[in-house]
C-alpha atoms as a PDB file:
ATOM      1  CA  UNK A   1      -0.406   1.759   9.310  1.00  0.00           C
ATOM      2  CA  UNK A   2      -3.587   3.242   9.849  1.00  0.00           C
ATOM      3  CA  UNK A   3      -4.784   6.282   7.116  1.00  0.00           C
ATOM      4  CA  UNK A   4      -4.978   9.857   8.150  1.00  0.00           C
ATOM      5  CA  UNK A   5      -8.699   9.323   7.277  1.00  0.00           C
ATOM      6  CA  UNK A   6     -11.579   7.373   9.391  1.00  0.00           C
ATOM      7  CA  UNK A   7     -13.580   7.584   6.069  1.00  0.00           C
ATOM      8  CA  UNK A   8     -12.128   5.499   3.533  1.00  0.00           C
ATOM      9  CA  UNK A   9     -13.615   6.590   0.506  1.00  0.00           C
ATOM     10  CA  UNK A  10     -12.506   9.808   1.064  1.00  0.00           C
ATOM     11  CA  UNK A  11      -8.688   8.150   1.329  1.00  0.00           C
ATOM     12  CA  UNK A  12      -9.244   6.634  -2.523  1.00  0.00           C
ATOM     13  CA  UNK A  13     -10.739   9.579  -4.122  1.00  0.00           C
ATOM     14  CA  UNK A  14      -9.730   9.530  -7.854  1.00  0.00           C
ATOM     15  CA  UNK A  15      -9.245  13.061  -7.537  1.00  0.00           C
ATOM     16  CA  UNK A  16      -5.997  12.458  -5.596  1.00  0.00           C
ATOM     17  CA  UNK A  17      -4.519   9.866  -8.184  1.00  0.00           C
ATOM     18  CA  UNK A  18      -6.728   7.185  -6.643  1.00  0.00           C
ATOM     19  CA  UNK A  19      -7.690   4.472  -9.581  1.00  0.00           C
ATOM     20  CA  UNK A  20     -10.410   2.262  -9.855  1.00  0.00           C
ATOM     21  CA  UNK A  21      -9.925  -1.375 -11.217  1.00  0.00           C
ATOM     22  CA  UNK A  22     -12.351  -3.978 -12.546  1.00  0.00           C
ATOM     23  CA  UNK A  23     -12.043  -7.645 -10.036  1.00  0.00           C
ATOM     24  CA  UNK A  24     -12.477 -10.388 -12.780  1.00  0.00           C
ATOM     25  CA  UNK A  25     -12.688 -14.284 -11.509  1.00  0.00           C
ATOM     26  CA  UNK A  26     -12.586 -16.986 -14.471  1.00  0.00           C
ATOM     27  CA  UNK A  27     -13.719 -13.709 -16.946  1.00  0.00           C
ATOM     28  CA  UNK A  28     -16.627 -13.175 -14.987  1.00  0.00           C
ATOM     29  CA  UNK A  29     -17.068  -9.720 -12.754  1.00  0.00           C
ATOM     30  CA  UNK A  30     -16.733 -10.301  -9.136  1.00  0.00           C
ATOM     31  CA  UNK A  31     -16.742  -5.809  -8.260  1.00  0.00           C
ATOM     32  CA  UNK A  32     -17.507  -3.714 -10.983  1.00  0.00           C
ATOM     33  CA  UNK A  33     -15.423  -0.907  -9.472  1.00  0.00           C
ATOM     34  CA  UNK A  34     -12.749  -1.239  -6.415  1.00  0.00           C
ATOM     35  CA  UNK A  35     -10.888   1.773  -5.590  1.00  0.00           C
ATOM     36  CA  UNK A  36      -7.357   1.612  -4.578  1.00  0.00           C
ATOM     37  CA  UNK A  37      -3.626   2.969  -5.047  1.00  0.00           C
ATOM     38  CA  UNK A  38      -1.788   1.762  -7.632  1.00  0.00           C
ATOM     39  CA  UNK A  39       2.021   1.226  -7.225  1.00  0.00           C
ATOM     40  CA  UNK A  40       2.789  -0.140 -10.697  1.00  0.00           C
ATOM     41  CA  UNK A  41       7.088  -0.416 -10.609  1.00  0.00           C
ATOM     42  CA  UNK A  42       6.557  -2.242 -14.074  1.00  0.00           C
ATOM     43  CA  UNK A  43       8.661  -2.219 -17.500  1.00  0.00           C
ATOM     44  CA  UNK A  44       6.859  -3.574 -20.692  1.00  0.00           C
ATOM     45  CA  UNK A  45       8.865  -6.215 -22.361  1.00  0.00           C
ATOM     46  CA  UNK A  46       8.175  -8.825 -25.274  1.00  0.00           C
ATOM     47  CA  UNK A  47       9.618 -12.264 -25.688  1.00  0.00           C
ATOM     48  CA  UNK A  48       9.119 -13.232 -28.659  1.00  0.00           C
ATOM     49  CA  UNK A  49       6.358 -15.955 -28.483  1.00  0.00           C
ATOM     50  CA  UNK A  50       4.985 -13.894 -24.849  1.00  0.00           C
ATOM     51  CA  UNK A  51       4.314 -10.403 -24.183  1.00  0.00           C
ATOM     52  CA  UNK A  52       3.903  -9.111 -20.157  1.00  0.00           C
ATOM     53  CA  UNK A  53       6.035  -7.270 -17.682  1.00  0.00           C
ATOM     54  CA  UNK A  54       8.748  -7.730 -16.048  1.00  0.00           C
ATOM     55  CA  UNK A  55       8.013  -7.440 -12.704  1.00  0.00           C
ATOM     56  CA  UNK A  56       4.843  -6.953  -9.883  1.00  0.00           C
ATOM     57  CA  UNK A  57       3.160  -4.310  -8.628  1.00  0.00           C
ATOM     58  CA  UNK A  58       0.965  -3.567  -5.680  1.00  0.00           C
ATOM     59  CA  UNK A  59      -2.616  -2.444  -5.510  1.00  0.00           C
ATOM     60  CA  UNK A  60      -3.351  -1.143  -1.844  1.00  0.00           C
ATOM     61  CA  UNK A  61      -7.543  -1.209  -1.501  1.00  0.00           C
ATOM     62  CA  UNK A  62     -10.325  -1.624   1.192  1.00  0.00           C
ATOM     63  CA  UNK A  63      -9.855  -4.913   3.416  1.00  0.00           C
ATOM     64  CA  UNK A  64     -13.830  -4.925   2.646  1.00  0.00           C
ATOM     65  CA  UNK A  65     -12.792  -5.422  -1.096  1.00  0.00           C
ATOM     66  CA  UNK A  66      -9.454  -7.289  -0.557  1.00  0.00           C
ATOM     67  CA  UNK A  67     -11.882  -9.916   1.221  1.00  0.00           C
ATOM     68  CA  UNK A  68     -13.153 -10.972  -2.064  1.00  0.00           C
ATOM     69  CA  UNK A  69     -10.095 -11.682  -4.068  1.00  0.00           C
ATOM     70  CA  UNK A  70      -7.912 -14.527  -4.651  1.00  0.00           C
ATOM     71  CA  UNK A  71      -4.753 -15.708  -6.202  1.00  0.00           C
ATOM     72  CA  UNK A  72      -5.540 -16.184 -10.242  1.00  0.00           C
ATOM     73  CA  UNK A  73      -8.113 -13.445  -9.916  1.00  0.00           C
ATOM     74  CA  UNK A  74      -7.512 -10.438 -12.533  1.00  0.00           C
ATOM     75  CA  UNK A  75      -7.620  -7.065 -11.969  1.00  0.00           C
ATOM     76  CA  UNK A  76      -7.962  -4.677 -14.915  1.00  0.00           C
ATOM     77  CA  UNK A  77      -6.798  -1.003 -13.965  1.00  0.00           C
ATOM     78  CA  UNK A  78      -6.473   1.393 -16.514  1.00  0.00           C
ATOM     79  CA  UNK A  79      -7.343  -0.927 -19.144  1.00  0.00           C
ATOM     80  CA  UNK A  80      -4.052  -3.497 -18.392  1.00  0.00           C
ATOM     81  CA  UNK A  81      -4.754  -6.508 -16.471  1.00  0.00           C
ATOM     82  CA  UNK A  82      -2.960  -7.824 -13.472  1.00  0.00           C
ATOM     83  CA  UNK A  83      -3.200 -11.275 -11.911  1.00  0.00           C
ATOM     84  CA  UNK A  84      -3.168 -11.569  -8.003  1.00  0.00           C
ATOM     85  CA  UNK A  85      -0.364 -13.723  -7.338  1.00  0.00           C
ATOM     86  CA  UNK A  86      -0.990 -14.431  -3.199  1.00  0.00           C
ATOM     87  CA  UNK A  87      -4.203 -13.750  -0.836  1.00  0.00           C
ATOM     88  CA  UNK A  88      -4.204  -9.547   0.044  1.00  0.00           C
ATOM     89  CA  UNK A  89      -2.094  -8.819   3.175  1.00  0.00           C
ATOM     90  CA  UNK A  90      -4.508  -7.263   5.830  1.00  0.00           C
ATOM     91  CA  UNK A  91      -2.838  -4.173   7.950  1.00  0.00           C
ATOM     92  CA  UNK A  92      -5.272  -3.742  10.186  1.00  0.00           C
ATOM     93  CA  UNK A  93      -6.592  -0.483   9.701  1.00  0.00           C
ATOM     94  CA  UNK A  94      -8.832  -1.305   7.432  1.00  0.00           C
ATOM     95  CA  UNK A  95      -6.538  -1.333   4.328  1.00  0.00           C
ATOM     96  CA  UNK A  96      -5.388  -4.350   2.895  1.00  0.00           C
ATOM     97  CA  UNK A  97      -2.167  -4.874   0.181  1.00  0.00           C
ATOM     98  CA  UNK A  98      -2.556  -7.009  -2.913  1.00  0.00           C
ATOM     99  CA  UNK A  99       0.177  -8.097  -4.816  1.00  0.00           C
ATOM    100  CA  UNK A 100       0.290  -8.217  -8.740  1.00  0.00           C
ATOM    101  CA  UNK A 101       1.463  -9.650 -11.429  1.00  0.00           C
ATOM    102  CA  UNK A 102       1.044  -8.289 -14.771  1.00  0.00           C
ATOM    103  CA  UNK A 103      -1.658 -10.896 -16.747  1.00  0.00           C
ATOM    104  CA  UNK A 104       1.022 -12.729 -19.296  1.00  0.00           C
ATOM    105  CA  UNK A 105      -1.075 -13.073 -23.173  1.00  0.00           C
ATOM    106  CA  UNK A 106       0.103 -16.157 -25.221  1.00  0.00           C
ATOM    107  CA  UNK A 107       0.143 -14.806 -28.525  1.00  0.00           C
ATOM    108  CA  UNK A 108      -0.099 -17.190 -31.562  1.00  0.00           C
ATOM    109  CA  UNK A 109       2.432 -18.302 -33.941  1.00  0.00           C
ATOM    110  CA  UNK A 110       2.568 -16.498 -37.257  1.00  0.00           C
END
């Protein structure tokens, strides 16, 4: 699927609901700001010794960005952070999809 737009910035402005997220590798920044859509399908949930989500979301961005990420990398959006479970999914038109998991925090016994 190619975007309606040949200039991609213009496609992830945040004035359309575009967000920007943080690329983290090993707590380190890899890009300070990568703009993308966020498609978060997500419920909070808490088990006890774990807190997360239940379930992935995607994060649709620049192929130019996608190139730098991995699985294990992090993405913080809106302040939560995400873990990229597989390599981004290239469509061709220059957009790439990146699938998410949200980042599960060990929390320590009381």
């Amino acid at each position: 699927m190619r975007p309606a737009f040949d200039n991609l910035d213009a496609f992830f402005d945040p004035k359309m609901g575009a967000a920007a997220a943080q690329l983290l590798r090993g707590g380190a920044v890899v890009l300070e700001r990568v703009m993308g859509w966020h498609d978060p399908e997500t419920e909070n949930m808490d088990g006890g010794a774990f807190r997360g989500r239940s379930s992935g979301s995607e994060f649709t961005c620049k192929q130019s960005d996608a190139a730098l990420m991995k699985p294990r990398d992090v993405l913080v959006i809106d302040g939560e952070r995400f873990e990229i479970v597989r390599p981004p999914v290239q469509d061709g038109g220059g957009l790439a999809s990146v699938s998410l998991a949200p980042e599960v925090t060990q929390i320590a016994p009381v």
